[in-house]
N, C-alpha and C. Protein backbone atom coordinates (compact mmCIF):
# COMPACT_ATOMS: atom_id res chain seq x y z
N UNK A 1 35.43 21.02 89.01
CA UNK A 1 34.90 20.14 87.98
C UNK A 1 35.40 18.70 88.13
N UNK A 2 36.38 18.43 88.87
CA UNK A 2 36.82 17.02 89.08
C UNK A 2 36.20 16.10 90.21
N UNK A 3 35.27 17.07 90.83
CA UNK A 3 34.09 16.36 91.56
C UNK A 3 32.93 15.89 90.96
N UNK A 4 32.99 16.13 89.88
CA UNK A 4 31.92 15.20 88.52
C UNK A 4 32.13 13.92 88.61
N UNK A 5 33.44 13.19 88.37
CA UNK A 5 33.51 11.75 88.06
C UNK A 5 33.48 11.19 89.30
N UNK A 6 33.13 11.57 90.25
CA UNK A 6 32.73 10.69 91.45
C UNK A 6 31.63 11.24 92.38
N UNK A 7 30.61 12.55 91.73
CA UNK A 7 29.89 12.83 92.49
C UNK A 7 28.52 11.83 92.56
N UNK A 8 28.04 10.96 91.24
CA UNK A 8 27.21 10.11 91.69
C UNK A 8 27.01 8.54 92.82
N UNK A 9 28.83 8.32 92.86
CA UNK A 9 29.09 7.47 93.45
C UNK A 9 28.80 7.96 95.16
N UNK A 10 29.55 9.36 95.44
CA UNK A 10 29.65 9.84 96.18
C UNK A 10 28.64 9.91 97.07
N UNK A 11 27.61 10.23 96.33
CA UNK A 11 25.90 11.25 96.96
C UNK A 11 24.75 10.13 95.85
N UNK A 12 24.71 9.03 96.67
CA UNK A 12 23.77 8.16 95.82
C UNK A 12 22.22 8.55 96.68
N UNK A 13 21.36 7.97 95.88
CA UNK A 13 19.85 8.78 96.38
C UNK A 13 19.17 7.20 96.91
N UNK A 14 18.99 7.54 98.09
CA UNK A 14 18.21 6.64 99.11
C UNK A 14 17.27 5.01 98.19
N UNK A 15 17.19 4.16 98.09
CA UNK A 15 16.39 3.16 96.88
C UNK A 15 15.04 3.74 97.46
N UNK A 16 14.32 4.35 98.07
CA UNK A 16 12.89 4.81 97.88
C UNK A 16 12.53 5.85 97.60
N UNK A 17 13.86 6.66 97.31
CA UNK A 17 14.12 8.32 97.28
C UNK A 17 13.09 8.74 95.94
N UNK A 18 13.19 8.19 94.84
CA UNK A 18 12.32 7.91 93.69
C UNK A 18 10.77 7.92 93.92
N UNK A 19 10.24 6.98 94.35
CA UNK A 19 8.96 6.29 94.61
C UNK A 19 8.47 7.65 95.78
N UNK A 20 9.39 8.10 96.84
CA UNK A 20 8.49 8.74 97.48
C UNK A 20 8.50 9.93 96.81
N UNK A 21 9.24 10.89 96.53
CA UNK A 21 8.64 12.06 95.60
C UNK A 21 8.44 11.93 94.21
N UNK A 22 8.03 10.73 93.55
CA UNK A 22 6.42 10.52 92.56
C UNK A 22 5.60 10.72 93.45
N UNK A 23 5.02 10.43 94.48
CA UNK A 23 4.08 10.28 95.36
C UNK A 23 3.99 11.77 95.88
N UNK A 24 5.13 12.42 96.17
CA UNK A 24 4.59 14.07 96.27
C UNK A 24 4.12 14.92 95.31
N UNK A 25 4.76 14.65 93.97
CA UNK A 25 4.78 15.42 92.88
C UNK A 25 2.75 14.92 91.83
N UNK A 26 2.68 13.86 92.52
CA UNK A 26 1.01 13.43 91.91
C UNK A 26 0.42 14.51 92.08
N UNK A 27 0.64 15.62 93.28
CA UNK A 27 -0.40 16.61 93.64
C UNK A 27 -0.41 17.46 92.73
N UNK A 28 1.10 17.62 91.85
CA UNK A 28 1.04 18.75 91.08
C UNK A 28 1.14 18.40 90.01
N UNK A 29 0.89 16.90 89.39
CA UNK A 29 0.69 16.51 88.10
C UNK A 29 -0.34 17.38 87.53
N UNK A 30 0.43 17.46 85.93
CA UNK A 30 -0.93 18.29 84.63
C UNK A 30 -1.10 17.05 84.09
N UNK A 31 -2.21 17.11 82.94
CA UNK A 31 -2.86 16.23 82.24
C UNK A 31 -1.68 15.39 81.97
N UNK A 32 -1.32 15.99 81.07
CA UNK A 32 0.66 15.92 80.08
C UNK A 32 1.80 15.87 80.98
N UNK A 33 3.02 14.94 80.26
CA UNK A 33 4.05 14.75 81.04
C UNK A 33 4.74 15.98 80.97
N UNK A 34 5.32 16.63 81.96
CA UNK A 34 5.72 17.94 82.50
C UNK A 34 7.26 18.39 81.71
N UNK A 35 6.97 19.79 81.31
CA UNK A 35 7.96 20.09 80.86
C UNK A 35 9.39 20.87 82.16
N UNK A 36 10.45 20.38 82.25
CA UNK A 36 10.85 20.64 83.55
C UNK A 36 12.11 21.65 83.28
N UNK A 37 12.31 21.95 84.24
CA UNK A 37 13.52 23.02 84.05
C UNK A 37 14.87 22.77 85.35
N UNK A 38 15.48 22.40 85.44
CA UNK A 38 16.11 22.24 86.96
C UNK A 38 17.50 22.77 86.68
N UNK A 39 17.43 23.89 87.96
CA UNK A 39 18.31 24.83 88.23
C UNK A 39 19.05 24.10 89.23
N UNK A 40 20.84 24.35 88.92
CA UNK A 40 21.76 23.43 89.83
C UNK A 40 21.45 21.61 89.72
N UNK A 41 21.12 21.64 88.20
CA UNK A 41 21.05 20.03 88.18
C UNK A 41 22.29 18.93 87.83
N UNK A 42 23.31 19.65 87.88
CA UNK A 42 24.52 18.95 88.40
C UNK A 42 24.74 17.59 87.28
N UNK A 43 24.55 16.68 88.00
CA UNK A 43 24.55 15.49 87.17
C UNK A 43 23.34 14.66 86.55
N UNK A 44 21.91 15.14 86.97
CA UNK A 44 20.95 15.21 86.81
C UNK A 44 20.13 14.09 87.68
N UNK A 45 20.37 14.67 88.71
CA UNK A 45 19.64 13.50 89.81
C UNK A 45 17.93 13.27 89.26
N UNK A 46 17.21 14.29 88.86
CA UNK A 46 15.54 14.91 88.83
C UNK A 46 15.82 13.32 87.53
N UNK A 47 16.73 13.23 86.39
CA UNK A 47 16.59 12.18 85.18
C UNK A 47 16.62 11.09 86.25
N UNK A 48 17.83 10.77 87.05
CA UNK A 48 18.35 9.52 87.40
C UNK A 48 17.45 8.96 88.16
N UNK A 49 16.43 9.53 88.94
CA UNK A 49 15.05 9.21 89.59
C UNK A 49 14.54 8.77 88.90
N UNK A 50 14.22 8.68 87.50
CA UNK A 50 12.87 8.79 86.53
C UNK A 50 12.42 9.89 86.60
N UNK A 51 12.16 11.01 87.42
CA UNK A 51 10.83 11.47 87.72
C UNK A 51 10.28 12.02 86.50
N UNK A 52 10.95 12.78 85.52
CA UNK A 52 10.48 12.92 84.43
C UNK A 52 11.60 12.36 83.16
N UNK A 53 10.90 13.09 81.90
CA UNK A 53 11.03 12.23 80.91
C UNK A 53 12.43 13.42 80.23
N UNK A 54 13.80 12.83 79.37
CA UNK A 54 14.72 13.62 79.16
C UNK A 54 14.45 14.79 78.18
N UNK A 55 13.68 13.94 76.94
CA UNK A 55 13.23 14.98 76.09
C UNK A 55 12.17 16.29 76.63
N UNK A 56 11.72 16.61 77.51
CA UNK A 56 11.12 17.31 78.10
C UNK A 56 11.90 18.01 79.67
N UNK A 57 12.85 18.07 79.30
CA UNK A 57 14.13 17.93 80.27
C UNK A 57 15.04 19.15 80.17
N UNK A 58 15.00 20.43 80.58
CA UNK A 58 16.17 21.17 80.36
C UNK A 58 16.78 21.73 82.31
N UNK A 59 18.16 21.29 82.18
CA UNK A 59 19.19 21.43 82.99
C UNK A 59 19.97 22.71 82.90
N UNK A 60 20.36 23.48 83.83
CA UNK A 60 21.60 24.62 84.11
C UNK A 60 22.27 24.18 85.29
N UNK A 61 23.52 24.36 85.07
CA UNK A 61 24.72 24.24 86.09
C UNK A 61 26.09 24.62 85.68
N UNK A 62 26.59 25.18 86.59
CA UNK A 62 27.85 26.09 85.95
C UNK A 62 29.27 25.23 85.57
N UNK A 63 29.10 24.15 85.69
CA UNK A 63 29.58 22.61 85.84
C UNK A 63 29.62 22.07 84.45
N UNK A 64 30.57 22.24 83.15
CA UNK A 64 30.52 21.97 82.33
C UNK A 64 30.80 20.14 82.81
N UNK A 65 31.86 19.96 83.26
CA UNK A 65 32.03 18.64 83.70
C UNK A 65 30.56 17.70 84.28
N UNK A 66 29.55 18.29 85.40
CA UNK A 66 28.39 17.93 85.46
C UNK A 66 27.63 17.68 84.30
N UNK A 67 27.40 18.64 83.29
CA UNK A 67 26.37 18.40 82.38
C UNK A 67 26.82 17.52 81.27
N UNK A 68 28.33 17.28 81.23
CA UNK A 68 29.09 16.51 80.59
C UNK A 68 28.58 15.13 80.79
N UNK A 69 28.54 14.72 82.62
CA UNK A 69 28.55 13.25 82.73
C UNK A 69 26.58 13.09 82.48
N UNK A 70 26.05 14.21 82.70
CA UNK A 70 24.54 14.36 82.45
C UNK A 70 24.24 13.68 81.43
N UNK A 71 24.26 14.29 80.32
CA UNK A 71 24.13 14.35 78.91
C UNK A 71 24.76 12.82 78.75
N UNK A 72 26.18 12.37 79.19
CA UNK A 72 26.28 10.49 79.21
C UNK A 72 25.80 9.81 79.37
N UNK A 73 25.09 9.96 80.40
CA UNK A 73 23.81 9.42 81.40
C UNK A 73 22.22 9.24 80.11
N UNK A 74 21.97 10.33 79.91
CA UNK A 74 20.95 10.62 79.06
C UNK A 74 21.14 11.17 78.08
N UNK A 75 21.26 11.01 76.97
CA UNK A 75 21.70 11.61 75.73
C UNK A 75 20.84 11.98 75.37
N UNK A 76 19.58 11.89 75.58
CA UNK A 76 18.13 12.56 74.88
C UNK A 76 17.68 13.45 75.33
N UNK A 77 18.55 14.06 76.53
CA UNK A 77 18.38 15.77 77.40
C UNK A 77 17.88 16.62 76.26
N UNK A 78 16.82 17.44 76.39
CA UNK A 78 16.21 18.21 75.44
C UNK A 78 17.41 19.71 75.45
N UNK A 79 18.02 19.42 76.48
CA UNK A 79 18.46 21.24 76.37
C UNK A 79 19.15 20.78 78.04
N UNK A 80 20.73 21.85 77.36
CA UNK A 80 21.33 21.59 78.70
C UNK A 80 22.16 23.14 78.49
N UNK A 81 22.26 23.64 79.63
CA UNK A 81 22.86 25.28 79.96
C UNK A 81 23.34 25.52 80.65
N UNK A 82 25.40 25.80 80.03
CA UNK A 82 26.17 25.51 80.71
C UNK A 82 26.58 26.96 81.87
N UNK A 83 25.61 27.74 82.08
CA UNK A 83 25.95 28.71 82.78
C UNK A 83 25.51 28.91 84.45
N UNK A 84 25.83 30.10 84.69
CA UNK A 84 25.36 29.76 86.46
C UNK A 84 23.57 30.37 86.62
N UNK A 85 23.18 29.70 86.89
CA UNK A 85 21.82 30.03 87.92
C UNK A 85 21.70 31.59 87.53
N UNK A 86 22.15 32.19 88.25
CA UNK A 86 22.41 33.81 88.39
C UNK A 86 21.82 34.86 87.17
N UNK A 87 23.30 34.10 86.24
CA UNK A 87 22.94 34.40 85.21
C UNK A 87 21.99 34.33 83.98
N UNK A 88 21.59 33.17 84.26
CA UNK A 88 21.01 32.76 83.14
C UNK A 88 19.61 33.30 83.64
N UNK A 89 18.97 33.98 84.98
CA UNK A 89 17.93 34.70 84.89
C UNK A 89 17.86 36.17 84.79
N UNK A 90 19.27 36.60 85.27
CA UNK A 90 19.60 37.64 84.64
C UNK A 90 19.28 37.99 83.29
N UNK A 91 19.80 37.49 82.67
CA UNK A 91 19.78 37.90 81.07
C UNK A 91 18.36 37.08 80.45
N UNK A 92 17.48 36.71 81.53
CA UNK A 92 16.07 36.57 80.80
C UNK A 92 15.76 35.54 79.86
N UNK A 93 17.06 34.23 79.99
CA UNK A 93 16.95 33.04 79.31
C UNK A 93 15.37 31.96 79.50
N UNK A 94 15.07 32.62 80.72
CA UNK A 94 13.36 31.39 80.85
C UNK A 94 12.48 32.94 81.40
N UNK A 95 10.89 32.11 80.37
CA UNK A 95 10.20 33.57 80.88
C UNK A 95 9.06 32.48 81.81
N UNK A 96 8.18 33.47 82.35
CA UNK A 96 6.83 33.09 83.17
C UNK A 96 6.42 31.75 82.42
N UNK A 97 6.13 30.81 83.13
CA UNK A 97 5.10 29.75 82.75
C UNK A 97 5.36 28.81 81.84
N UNK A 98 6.48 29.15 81.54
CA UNK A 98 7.65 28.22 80.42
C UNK A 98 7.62 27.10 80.99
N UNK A 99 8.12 26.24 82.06
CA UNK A 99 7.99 25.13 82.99
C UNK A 99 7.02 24.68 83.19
N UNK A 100 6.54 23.21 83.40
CA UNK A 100 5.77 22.95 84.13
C UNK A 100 6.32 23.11 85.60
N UNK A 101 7.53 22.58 85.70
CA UNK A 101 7.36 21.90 87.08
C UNK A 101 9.54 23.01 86.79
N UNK A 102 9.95 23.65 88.39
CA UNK A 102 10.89 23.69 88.28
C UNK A 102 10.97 23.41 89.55
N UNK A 103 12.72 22.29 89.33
CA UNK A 103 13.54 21.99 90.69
C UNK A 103 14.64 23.30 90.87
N UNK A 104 14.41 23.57 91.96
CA UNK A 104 16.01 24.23 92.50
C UNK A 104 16.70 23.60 93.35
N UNK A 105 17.86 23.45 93.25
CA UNK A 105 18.76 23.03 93.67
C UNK A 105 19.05 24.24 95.31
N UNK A 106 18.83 23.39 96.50
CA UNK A 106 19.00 25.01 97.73
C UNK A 106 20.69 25.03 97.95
N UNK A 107 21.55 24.91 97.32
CA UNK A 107 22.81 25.02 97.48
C UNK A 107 23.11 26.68 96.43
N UNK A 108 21.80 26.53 95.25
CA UNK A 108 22.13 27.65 94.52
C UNK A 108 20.66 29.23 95.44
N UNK A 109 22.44 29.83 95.98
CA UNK A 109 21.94 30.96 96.38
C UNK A 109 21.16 32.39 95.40
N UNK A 110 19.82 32.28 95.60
CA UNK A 110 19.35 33.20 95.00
C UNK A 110 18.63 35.07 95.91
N UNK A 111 18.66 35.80 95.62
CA UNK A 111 18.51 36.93 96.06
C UNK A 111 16.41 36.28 95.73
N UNK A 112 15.56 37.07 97.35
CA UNK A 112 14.24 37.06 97.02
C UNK A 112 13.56 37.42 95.37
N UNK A 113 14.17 38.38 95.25
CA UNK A 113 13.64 38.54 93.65
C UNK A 113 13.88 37.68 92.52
N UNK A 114 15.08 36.95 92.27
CA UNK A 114 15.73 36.22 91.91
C UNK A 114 14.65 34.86 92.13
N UNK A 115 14.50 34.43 93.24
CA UNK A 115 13.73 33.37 94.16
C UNK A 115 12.19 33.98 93.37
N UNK A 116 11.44 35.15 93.50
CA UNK A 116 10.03 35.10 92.59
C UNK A 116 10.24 34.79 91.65
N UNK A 117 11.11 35.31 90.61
CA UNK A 117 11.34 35.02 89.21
C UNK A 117 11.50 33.63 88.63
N UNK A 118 11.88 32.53 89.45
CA UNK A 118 11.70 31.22 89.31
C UNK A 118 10.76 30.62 89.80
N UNK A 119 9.77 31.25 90.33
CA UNK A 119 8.77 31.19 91.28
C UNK A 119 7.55 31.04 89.68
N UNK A 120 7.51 31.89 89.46
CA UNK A 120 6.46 32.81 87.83
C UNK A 120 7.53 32.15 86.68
N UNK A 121 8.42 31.17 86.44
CA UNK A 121 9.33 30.16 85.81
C UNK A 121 7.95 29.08 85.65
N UNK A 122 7.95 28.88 86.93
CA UNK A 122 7.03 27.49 87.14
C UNK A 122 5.20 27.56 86.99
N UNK A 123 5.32 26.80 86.03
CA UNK A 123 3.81 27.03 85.85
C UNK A 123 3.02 26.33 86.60
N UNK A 124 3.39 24.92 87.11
CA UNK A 124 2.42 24.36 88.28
C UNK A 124 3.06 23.88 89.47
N UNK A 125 4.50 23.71 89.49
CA UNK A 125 4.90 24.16 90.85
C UNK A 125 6.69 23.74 90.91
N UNK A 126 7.08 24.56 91.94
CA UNK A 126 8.38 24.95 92.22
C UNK A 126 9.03 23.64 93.01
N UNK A 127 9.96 22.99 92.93
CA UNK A 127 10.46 21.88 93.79
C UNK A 127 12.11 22.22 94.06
N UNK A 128 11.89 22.47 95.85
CA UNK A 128 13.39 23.29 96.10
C UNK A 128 13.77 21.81 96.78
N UNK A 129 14.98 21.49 96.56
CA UNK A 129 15.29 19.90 96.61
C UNK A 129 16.96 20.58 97.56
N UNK A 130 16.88 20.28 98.66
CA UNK A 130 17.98 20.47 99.80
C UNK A 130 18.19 18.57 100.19
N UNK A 131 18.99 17.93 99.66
CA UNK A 131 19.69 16.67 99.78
C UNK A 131 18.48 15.60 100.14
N UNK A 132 18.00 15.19 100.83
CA UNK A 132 16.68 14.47 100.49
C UNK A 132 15.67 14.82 101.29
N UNK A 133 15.62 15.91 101.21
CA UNK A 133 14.12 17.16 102.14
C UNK A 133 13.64 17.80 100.52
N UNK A 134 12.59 17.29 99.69
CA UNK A 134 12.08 17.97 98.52
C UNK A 134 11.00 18.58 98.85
N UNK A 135 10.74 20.01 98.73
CA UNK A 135 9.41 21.12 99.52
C UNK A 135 8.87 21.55 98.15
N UNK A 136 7.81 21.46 97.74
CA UNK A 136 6.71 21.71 96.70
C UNK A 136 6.03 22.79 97.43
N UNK A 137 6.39 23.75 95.95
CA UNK A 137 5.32 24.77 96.08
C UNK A 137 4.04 24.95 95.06
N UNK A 138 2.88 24.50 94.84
CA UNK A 138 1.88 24.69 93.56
C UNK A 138 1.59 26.07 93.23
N UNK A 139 2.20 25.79 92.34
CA UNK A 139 2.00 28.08 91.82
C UNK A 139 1.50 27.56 90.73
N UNK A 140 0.24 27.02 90.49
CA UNK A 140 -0.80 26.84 89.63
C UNK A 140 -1.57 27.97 89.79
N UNK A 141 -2.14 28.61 90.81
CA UNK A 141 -2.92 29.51 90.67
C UNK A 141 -2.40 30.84 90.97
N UNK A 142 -0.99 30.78 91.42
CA UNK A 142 -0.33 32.45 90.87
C UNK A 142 -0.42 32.68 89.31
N UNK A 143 0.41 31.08 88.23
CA UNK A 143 0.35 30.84 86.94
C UNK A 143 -0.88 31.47 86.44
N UNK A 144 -2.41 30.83 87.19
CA UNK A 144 -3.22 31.30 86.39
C UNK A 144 -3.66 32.70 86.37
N UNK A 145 -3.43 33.21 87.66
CA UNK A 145 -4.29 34.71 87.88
C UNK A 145 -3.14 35.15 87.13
N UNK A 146 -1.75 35.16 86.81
CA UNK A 146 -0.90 36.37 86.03
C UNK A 146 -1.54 36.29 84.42
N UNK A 147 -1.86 34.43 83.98
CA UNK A 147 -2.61 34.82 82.65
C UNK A 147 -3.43 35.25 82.56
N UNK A 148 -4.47 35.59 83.40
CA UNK A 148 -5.55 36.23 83.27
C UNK A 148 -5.82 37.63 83.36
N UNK A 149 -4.56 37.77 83.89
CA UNK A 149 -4.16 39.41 84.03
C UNK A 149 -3.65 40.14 83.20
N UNK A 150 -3.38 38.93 82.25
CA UNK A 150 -1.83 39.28 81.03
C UNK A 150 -3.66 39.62 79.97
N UNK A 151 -4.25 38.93 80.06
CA UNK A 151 -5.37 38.88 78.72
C UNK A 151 -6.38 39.83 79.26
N UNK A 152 -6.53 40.24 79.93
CA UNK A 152 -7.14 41.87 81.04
C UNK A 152 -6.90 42.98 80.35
N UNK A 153 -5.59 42.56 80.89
CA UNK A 153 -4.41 43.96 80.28
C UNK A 153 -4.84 43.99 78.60
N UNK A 154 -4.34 42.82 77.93
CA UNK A 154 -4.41 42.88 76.47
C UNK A 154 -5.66 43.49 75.62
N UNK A 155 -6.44 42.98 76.70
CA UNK A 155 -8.22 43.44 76.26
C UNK A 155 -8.73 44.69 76.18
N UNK A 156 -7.93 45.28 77.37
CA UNK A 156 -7.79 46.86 77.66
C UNK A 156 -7.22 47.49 76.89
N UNK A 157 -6.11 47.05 76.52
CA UNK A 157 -5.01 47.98 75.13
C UNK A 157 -5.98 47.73 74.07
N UNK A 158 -7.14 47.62 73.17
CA UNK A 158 -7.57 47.19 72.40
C UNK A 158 -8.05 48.79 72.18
C-alpha cells in the first residue's frame, strides 16, 4: 500500500494516451454516457484520462491506499470496492449487463470462467488495459442474444 503515494508519479500515461483510446472506445459508444466498472483500478487511471464520467464510475482494487488516493483525485466516484477482483465475483457483487463498458486491469489474474463472467459484466464491451496496449472486446451482441434468451425463457415459464 505504500506504492500508492508515488504510483501516479511513477507510471504517468503517455500525453496522447487519452485522445487515442477515445478514438478506440467511439466504436463501442451507446447513445448515453457509459456506466463503467473497472476491475484493478488502482488509482483510477480509466477517471484520470477523462474517458468517462466519475458519477457513473465504479472501481475495485484490493488497495485500500489506491482507492484512498482515487476517491482524492475524484470525490464524485459513484462507488468504490475495497476488495480483490476474485472476490468480489465470487460472491456475485456485479451481475450480467450491469456495465456498460468494463476495464480489466491484465495484471489481475483471472481463471477462464472468472474471465466469461466479466465478459456477460459488460454490456457493450470489455477493455483489458495491459500498460498502454488497450484490446476491446464488443459483447454487444453476446449482451443482446443472452436478453433475448432471458425473455424466451420467461415467455416459456408462462
Amino acid at each position: 500500500d505504500e506504492l500508492a503515494s508515488t504510483w501516479d508519479a511513477e507510471h504517468p500515461s503517455p500525453a496522447e494516451e487519452a485522445e487515442r483510446v477515445r478514438g478506440l472506445l467511439a466504436e463501442v459508444r451507446g447513445a448515453f454516457p457509459p456506466h463503467v466498472l473497472d476491475l484493478g483500478c488502482g488509482t483510477g487511471r480509466v477517471l484520470d484520462l477523462g474517458l468517462v464520467s466519475a458519477d457513473r464510475y465504479a472501481g475495485v482494487d484490493s488497495s485500500q491506499a489506491m482507492l484512498n488516493l482515487l476517491v482524492h483525485k475524484h470525490p464524485k466516484v459513484a462507488a468504490v470496492y475495497p476488495t480483490d477482483v476474485r472476490d468480489a465475483l465470487a460472491a456475485g457483487t456485479f451481475t450480467p449487463g450491469q456495465f456498460d463498458w468494463v476495464f480489466l486491469d491484465a495484471t489481475v489474474d483471472l481463471s477462464p470462467a472468472q474471465h466469461e463472467q466479466v465478459s456477460q459484466i459488460a454490456r457493450l464491451a470489455l477493455i483489458e488495459v495491459d500498460g498502454e496496449h488497450w484490446q476491446i472486446e464488443d459483447t454487444s451482441t453476446q449482451s443482446a442474444n443472452r436478453i433475448f434468451e432471458t425473455a424466451a425463457a420467461m415467455r416459456g415459464a408462462r
